[in-house]
Protein backbone atom coordinates (compact mmCIF):
# COMPACT_ATOMS: atom_id res chain seq x y z
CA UNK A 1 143.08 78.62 190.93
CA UNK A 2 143.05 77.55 187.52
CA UNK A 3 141.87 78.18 184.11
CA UNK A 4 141.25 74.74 181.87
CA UNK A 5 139.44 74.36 178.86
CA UNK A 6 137.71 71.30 176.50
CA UNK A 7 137.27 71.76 172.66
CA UNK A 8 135.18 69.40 170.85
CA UNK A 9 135.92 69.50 167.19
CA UNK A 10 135.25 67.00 164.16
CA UNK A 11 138.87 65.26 164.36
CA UNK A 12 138.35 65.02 167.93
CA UNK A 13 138.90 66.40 171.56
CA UNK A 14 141.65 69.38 172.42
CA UNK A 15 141.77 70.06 176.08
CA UNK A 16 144.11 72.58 178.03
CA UNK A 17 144.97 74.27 180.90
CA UNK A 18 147.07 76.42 182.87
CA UNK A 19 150.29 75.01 185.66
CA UNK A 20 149.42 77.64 188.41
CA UNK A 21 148.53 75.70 191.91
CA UNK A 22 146.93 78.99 194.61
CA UNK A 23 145.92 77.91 197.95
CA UNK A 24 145.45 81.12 200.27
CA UNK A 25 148.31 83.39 199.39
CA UNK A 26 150.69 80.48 198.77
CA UNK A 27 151.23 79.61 194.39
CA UNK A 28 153.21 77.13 193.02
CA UNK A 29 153.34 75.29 189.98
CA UNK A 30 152.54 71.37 188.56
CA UNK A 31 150.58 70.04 185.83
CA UNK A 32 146.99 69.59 186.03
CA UNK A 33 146.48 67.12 182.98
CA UNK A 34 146.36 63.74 183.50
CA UNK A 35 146.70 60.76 180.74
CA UNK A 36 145.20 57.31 181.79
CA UNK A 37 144.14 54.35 179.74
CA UNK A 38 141.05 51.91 180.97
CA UNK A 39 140.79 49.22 178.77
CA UNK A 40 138.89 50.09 176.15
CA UNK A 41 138.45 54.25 176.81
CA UNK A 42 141.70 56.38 176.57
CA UNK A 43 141.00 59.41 178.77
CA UNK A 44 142.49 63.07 179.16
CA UNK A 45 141.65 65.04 182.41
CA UNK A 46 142.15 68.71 183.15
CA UNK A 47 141.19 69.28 187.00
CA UNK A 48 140.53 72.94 188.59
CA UNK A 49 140.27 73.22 192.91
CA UNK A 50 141.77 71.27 195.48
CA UNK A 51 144.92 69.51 193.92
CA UNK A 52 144.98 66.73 196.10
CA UNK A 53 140.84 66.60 196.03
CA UNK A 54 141.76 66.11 191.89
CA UNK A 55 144.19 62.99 192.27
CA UNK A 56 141.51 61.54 194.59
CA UNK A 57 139.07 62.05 192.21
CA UNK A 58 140.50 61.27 188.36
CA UNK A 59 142.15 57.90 190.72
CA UNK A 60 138.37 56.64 192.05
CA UNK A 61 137.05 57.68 188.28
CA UNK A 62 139.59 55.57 186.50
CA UNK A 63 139.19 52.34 189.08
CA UNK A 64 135.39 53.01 187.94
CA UNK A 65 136.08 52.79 184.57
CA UNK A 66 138.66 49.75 185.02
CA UNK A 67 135.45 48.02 186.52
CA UNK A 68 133.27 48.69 183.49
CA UNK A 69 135.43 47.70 180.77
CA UNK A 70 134.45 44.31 180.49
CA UNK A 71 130.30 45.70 180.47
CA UNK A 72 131.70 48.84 178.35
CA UNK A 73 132.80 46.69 175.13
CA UNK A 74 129.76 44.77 174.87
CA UNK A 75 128.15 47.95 173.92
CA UNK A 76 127.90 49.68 170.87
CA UNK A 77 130.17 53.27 171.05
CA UNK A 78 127.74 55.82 171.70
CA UNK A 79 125.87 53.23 174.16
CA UNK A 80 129.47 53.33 175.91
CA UNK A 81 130.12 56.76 175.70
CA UNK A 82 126.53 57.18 177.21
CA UNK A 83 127.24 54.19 180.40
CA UNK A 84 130.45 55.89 181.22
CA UNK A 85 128.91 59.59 181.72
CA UNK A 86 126.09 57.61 183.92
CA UNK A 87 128.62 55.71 186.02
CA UNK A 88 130.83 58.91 186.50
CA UNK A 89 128.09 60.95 187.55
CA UNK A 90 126.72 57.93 190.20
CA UNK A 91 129.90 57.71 191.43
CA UNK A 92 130.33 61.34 191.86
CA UNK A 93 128.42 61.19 194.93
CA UNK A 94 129.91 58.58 196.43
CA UNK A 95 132.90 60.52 196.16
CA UNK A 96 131.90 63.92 197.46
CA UNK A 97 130.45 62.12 200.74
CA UNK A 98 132.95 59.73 201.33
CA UNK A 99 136.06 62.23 200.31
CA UNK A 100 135.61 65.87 199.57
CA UNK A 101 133.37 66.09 202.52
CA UNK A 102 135.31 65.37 205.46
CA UNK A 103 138.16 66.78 203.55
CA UNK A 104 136.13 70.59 203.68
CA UNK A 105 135.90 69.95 207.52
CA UNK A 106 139.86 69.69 208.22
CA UNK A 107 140.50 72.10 205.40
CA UNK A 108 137.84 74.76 204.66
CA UNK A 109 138.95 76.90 202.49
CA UNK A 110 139.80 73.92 200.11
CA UNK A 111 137.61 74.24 196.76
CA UNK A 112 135.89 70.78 195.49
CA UNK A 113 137.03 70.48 192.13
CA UNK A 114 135.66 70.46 188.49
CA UNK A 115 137.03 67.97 185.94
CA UNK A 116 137.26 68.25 182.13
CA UNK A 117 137.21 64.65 180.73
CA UNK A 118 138.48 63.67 177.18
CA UNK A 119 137.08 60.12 176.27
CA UNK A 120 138.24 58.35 173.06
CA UNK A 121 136.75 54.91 172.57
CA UNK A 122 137.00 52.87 168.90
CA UNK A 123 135.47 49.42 167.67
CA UNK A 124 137.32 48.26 164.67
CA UNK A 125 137.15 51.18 162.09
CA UNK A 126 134.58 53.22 164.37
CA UNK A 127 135.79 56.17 166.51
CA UNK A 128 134.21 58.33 169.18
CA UNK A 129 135.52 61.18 171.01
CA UNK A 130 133.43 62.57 173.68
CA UNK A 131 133.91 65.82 176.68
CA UNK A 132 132.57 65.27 179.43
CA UNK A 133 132.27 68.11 182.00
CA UNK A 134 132.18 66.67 186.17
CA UNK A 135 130.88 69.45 188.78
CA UNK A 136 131.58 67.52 192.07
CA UNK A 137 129.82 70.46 193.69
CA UNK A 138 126.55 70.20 191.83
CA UNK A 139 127.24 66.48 191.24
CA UNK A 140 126.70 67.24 187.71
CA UNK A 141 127.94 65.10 184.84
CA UNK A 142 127.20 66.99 181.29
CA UNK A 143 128.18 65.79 178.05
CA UNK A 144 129.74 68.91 175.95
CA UNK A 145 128.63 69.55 172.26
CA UNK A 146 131.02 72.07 171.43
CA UNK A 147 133.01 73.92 174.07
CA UNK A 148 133.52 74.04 178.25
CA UNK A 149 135.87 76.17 180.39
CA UNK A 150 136.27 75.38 184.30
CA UNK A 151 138.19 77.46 186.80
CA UNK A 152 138.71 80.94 188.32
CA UNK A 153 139.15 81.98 184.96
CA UNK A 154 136.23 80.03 182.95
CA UNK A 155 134.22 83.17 182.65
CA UNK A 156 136.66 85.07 180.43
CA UNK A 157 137.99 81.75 178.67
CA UNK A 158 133.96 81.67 177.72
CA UNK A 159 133.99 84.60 176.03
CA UNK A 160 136.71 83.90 173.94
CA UNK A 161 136.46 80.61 173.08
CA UNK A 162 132.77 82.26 171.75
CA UNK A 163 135.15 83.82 169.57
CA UNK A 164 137.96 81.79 168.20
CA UNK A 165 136.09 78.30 168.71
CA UNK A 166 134.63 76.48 165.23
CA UNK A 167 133.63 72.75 165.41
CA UNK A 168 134.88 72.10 162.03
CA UNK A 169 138.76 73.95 162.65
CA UNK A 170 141.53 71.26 162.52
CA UNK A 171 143.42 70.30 166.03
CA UNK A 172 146.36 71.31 164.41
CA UNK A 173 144.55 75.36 164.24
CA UNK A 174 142.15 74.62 167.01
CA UNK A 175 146.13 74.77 168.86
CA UNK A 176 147.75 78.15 168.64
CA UNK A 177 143.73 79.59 169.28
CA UNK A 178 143.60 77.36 172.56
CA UNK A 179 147.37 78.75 173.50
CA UNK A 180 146.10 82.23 172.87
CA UNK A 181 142.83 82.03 174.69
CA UNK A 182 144.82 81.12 177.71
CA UNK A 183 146.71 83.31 177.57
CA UNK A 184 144.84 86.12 177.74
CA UNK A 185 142.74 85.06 180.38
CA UNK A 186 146.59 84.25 182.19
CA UNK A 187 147.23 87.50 181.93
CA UNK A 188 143.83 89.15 182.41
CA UNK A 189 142.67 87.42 185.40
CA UNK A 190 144.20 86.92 189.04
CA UNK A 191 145.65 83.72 190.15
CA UNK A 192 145.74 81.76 186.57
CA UNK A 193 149.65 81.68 185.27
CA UNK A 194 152.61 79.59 184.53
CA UNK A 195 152.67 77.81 181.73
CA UNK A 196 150.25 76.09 179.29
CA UNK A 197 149.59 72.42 178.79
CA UNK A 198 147.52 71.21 176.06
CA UNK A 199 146.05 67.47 175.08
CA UNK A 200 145.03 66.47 171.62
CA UNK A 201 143.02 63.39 171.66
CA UNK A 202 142.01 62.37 167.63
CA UNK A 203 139.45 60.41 166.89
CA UNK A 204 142.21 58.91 164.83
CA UNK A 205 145.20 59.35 166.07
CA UNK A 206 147.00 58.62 162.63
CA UNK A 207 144.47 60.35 160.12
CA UNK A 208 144.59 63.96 161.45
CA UNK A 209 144.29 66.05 158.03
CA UNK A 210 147.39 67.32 156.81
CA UNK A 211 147.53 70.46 154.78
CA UNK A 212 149.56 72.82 153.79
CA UNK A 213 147.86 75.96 155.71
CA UNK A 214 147.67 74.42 159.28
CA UNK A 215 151.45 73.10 159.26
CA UNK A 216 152.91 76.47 158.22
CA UNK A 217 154.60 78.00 161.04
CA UNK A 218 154.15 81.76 159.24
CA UNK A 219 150.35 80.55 158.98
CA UNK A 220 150.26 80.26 162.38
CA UNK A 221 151.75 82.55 163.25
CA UNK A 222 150.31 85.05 161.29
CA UNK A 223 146.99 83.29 162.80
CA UNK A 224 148.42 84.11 165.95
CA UNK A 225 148.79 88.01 166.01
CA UNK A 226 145.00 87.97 164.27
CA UNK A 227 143.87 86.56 167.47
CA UNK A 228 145.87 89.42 169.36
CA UNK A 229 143.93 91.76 167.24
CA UNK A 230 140.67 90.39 168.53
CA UNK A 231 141.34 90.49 171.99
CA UNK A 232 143.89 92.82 172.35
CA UNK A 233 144.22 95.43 169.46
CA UNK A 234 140.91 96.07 168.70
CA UNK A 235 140.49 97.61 171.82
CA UNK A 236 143.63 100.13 171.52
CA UNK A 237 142.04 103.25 170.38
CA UNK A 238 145.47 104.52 169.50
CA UNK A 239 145.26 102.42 166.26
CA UNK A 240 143.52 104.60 163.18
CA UNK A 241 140.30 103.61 162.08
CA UNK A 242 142.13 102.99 158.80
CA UNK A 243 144.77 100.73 160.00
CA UNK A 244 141.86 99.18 162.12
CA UNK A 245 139.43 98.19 158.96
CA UNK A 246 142.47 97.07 157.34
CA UNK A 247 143.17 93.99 159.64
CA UNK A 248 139.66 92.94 160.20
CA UNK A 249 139.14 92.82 156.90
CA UNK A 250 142.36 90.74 156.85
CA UNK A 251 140.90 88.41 159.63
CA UNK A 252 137.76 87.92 157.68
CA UNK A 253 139.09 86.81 155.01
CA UNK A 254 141.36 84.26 156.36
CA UNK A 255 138.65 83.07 158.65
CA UNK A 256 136.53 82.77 155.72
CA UNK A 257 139.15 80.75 153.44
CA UNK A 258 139.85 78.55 156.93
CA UNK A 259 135.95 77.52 157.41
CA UNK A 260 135.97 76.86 153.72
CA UNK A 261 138.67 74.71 153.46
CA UNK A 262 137.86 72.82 156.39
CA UNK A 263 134.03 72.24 155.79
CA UNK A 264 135.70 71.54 152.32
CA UNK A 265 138.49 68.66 153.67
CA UNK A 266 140.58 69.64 150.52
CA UNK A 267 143.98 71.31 150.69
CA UNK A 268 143.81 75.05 150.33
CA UNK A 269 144.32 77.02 146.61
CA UNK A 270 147.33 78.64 145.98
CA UNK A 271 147.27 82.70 145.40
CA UNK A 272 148.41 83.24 142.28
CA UNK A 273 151.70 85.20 142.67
């Protein structure tokens, strides 16, 4: 079982996921994100089901793609985005008849998988990131707008990500909220566990915004045990109401100051001491 989970944000794509492999009462442990280059796209996948059902399927995808490239940069970047989601999503079908199929009739209890799909494509100074979400079982192939969790565990991630997602959040602080939303559904929900992978995938890969606040490893950290507080603490009703009104009203504020200064693109302003 798995939990994995897409982010679209303005400086790009962040996708993550869990190591924990469960077939029947057997578990073991392997990555399930994949890097692969097609010509013009560069591509991040995060799989969930059947582990050999997922190499099949990101292998077939990627030969696809390899096909397309020479039809794919004749087009204009969202035109290519666009012909890549409709060629994965034809060729989904191909695939579940031709492979997942007989596969379910040797091994049943096998689940068909879901994909998470990180596209970055450029044209001279022109960028595009896209996140794609592929249902092989619905032989659905949606585009994401903002966020997309897939797994035994997507419900929960959902409901956090609700939370602690914001489009306009920095990779760089989109990170320690993707390691903690994983986390928690890791530890909340059977068969998710090991350990946590994530992918960033900039629109440009050397003009991620540097500031002050998201490279601070006390910022982060401090960042960190705020998100505890949301899904943890606030729940504890051992902590005084006092104590309690004290840290949201620390969280607000430092979620306020982060939207600010990142609708803002400007480095943050120092407290005066």
């Amino acid at each position: 079982m798995t939990i994995a989970a897409g982010y679209v944000l303005d400086e790009g794509v962040l996708i993550c996921a869990d190591t924990q492999w469960t077939y029947e009462q057997d578990k073991s442990s392997d990555i399930k994100m994949f890097r692969r280059s097609t010509g013009c796209l560069d591509l991040r996948f995060a799989g969930s089901g059947d582990r050999s059902m997922i190499a099949v399927g990101i292998d077939i995808l990627c030969d696809l793609l390899g096909d397309e490239d020479n039809a794919l940069r004749g087009m204009a970047l969202e035109g290519r985005m666009e012909h890549a989601r409709r060629a994965i999503r034809e060729k989904s079908l191909e695939i579940h008849e031709n492979y997942f199929t007989p596969a379910l009739q040797t091994s049943p209890n096998s689940q068909i998988p879901e994909l998470l799909i990180g596209i970055h494509s450029s044209e001279g100074d022109d960028n595009e990131t896209h996140l794609l979400h592929v249902n092989f079982a619905s032989l659905s192939v949606e585009r994401i707008a903002n966020y997309e969790c897939i797994g035994w565990g997507a419900a929960l991630g959902r409901q956090l990500s609700q939370i602690l997602y914001d489009y306009y959040y920095p990779i760089g602080l989109m990170v320690p909220a993707a390691l903690l939303i994983l986390e928690e559904v890791k530890d909340k929900v059977p068969y998710c566990g090991g350990d946590t992978h994530v992918y960033r995938l900039p629109k440009k890969p050397g003009q991620l915004r540097r500031q002050n606040i998201w490279d601070s490893k006390k910022m982060r950290e401090e960042f960190e045990e705020d998100m505890r507080f949301v899904v943890s603490d606030a729940r504890d009703i051992r902590l005084t109401d006092a104590d309690f009104e004290s840290k949201l009203g620390s969280l607000v504020s430092k979620l306020r100051n982060v939207r600010a200064i990142a609708k803002a693109n400007r480095e943050p302003e120092k407290e005066p001491e």
